[in-house]
N, C-alpha and C. Protein backbone atom coordinates (compact mmCIF):
# COMPACT_ATOMS: atom_id res chain seq x y z
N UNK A 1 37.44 68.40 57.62
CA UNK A 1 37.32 68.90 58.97
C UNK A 1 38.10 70.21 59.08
N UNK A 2 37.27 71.16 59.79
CA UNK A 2 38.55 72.20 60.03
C UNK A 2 39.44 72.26 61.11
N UNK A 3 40.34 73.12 61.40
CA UNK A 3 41.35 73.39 61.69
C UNK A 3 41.06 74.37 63.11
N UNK A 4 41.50 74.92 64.04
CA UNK A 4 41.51 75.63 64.92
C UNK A 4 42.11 77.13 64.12
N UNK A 5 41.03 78.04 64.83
CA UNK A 5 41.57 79.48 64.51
C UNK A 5 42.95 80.16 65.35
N UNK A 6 43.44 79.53 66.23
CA UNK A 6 44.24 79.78 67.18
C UNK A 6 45.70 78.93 66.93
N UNK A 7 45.28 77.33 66.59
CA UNK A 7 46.53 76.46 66.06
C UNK A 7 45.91 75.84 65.16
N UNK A 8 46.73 76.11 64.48
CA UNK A 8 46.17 75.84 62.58
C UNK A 8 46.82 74.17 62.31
N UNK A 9 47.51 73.46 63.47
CA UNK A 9 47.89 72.29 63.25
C UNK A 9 46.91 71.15 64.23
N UNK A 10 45.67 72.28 64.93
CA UNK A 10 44.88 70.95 65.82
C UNK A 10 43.81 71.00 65.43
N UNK A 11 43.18 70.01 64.73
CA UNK A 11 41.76 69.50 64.56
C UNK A 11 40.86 70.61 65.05
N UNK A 12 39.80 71.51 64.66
CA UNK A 12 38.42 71.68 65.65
C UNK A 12 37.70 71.00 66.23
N UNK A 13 37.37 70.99 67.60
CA UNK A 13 36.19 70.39 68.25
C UNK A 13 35.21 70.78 68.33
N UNK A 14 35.03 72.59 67.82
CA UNK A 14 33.90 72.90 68.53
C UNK A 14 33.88 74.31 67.57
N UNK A 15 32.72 75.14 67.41
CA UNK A 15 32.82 76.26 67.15
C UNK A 15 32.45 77.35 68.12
N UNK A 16 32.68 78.31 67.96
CA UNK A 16 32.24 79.77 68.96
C UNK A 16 30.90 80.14 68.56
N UNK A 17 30.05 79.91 69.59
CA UNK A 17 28.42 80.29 69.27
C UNK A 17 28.37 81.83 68.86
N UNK A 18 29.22 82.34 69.57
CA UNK A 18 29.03 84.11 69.36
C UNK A 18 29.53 84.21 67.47
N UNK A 19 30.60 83.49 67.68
CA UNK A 19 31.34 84.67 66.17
C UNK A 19 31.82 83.22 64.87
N UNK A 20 31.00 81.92 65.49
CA UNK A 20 31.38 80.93 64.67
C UNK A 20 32.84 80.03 64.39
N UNK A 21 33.58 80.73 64.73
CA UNK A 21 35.22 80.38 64.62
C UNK A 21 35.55 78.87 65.06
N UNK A 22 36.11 78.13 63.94
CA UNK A 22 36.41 76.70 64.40
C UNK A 22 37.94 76.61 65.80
N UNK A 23 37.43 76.37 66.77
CA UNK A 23 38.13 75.98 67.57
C UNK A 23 38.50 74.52 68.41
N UNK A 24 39.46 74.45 68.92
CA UNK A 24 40.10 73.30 69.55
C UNK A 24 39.68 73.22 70.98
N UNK A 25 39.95 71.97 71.47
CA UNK A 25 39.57 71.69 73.16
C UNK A 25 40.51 72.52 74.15
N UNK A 26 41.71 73.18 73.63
CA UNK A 26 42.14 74.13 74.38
C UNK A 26 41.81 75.25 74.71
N UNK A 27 41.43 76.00 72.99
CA UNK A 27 40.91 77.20 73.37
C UNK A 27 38.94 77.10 73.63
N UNK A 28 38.67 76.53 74.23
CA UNK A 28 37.39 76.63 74.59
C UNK A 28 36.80 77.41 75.83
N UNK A 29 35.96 78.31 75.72
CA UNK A 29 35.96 78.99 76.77
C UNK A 29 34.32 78.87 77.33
N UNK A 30 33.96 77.98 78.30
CA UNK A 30 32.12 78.17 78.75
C UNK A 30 32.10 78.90 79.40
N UNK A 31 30.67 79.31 79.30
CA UNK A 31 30.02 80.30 79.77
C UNK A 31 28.39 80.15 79.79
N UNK A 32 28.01 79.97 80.88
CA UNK A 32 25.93 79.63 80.69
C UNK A 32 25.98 78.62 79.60
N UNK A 33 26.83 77.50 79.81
CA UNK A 33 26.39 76.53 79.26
C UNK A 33 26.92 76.31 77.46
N UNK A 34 27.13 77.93 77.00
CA UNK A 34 27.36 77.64 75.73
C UNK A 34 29.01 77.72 75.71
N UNK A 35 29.44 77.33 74.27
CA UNK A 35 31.15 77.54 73.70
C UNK A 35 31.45 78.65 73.16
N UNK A 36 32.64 79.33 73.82
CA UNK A 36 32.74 80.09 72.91
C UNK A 36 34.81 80.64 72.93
N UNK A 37 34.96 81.04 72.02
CA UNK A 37 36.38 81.32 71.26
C UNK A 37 37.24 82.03 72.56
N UNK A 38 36.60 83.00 73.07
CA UNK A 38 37.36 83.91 73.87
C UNK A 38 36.41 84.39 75.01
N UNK A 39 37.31 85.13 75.92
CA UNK A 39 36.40 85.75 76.61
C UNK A 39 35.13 86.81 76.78
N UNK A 40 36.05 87.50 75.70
CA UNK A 40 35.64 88.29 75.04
C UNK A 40 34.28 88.11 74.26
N UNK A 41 34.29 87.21 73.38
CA UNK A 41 32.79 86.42 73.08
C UNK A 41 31.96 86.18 73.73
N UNK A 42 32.71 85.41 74.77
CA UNK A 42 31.47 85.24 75.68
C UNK A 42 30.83 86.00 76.79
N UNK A 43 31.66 87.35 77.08
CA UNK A 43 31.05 88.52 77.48
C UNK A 43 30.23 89.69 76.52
N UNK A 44 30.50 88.93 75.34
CA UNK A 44 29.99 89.95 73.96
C UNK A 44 27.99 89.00 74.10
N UNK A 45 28.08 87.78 74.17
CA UNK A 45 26.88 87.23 74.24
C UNK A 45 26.21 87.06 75.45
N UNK A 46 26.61 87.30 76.67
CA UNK A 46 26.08 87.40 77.64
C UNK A 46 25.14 89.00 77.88
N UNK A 47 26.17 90.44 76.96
CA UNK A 47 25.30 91.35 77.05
C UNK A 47 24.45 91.64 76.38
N UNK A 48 24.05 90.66 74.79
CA UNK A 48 23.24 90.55 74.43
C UNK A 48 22.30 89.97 75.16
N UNK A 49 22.13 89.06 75.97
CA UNK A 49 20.83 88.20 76.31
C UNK A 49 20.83 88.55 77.68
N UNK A 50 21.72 89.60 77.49
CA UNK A 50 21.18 90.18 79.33
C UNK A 50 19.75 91.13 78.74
N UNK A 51 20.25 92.00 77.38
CA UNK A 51 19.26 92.83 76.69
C UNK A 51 18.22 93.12 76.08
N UNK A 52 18.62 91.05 75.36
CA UNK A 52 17.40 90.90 74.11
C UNK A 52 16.43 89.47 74.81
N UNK A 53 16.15 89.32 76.46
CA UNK A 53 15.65 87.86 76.94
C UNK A 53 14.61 87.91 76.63
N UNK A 54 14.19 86.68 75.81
CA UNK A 54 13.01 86.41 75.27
C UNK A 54 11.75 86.24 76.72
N UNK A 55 12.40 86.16 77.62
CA UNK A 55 11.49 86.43 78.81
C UNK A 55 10.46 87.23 79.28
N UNK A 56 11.16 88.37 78.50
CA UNK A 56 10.36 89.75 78.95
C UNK A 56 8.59 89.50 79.37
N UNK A 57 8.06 88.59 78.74
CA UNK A 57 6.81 88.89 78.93
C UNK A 57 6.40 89.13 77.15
N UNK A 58 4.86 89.40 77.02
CA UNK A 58 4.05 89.56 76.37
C UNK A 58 4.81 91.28 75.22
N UNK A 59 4.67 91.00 74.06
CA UNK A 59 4.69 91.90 73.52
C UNK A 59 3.55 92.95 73.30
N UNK A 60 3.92 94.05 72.32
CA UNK A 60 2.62 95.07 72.31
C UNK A 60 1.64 94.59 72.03
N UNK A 61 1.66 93.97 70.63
CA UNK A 61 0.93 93.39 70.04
C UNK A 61 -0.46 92.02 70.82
N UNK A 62 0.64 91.16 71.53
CA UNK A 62 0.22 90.73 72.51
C UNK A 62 -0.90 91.05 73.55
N UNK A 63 -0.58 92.09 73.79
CA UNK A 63 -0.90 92.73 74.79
C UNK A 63 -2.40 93.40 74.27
N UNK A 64 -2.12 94.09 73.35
CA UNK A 64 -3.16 94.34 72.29
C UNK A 64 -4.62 93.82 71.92
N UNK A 65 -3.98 92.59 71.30
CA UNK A 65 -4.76 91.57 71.69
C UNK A 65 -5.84 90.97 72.44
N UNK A 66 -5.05 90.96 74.03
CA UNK A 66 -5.89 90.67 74.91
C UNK A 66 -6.90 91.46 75.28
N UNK A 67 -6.16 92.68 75.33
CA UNK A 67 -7.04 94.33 75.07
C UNK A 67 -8.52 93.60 74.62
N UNK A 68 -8.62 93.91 73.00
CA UNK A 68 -9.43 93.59 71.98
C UNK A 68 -10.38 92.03 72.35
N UNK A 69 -10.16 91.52 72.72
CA UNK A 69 -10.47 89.96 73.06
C UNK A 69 -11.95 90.48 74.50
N UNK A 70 -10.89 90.86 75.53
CA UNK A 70 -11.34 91.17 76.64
C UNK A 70 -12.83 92.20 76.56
N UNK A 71 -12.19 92.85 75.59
CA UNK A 71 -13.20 93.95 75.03
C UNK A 71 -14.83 93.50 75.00
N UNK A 72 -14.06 92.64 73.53
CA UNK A 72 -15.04 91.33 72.77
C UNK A 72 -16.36 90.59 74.09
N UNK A 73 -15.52 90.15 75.19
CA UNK A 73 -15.75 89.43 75.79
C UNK A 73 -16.95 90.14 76.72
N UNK A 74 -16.62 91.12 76.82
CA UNK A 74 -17.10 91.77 77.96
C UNK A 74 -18.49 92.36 77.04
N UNK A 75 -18.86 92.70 75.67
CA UNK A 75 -19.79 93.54 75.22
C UNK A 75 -20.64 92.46 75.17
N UNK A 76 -19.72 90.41 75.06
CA UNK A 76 -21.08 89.80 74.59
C UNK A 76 -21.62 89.54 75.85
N UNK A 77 -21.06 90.16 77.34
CA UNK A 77 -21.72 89.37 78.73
C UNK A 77 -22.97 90.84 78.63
N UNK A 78 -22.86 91.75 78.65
CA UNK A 78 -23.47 92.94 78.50
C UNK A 78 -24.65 92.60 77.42
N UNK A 79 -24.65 92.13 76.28
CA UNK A 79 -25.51 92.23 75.58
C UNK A 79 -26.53 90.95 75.98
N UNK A 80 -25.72 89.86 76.21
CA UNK A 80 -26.55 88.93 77.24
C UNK A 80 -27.46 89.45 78.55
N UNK A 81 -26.88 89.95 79.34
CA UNK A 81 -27.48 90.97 80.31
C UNK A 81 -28.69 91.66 80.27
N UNK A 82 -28.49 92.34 79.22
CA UNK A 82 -29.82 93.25 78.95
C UNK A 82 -31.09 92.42 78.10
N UNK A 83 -30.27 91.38 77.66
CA UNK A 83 -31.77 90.12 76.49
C UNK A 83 -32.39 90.00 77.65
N UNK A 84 -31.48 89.09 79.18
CA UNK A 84 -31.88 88.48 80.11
C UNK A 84 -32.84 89.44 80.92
N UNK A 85 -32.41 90.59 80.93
CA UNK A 85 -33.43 91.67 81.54
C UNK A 85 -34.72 91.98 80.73
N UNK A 86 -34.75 91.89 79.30
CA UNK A 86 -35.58 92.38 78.50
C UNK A 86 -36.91 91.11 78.24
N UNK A 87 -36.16 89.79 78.12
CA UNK A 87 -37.11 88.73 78.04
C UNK A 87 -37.65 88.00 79.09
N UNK A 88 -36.85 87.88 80.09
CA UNK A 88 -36.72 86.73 81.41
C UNK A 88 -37.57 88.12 82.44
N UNK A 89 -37.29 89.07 82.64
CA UNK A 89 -37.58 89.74 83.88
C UNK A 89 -38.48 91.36 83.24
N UNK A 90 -38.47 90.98 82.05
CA UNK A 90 -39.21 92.16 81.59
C UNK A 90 -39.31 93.94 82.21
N UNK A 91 -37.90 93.82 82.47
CA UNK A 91 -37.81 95.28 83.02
C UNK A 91 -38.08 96.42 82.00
N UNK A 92 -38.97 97.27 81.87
CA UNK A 92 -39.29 98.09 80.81
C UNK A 92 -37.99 99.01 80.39
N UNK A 93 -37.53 99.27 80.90
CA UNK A 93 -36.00 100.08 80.58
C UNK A 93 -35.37 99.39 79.07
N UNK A 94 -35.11 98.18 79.63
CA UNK A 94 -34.75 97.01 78.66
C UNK A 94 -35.07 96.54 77.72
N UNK A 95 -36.13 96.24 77.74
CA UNK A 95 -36.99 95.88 76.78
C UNK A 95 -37.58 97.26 75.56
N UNK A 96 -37.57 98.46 76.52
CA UNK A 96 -37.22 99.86 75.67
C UNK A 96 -36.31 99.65 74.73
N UNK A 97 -35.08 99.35 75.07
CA UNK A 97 -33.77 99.43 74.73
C UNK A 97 -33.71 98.53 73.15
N UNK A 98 -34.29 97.57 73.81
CA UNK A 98 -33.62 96.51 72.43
C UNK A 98 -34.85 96.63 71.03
N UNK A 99 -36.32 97.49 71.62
CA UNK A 99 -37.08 97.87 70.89
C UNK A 99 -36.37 98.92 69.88
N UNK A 100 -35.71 99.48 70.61
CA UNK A 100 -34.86 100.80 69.66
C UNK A 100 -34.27 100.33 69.30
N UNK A 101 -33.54 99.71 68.64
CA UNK A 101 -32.68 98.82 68.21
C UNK A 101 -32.89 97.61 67.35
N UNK A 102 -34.58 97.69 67.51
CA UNK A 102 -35.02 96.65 66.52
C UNK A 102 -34.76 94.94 66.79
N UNK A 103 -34.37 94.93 68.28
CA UNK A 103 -34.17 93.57 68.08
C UNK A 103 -35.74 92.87 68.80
């Protein structure tokens, strides 16, 4: 078992989420729930996850994505559209269209 970084004669209970350090039930310091060594730590990890919150929302890539998808989505309602015009309602425009095209 280790030892406390602070008193090297009391058991650890716990470690510091920020910087790892085996500490004791004295020096424990919470903060949002987690442990940590000092204050200092735990103002060192609070301005990280004020910075890095996985919250944000959707990444680029993400985002991207939906882009491309939406895209997808939208050319097969369109190409449906114009069959439905070309076979079902025989609008000559349409039926032009997909002649050029060979379908």
């Amino acid at each position: 078992m280790s030892v406390c970084v602070n008193h090297p004669e009391r058991n650890a209970t716990a470690r510091c989420s920020s910087c790892h350090k085996p500490i004791c039930g004295d020096c424990v310091v919470q903060d949002a729930g987690s442990v940590f060594c000092s204050q200092k730590c735990a103002e060192g990890a609070a301005r990280f996850y004020a910075r890095y919150k996985p919250d944000r929302g959707p990444g680029l890539f993400t985002k991207l994505k939906n882009v491309v998808v939406s895209l997808v989505a939208l050319a097969i309602l369109i190409a449906a559209a114009v069959a439905v015009c070309a076979y079902v309602f025989k609008i000559p425009f349409f039926v032009n269209l997909l002649k050029k095209y060979g379908l």
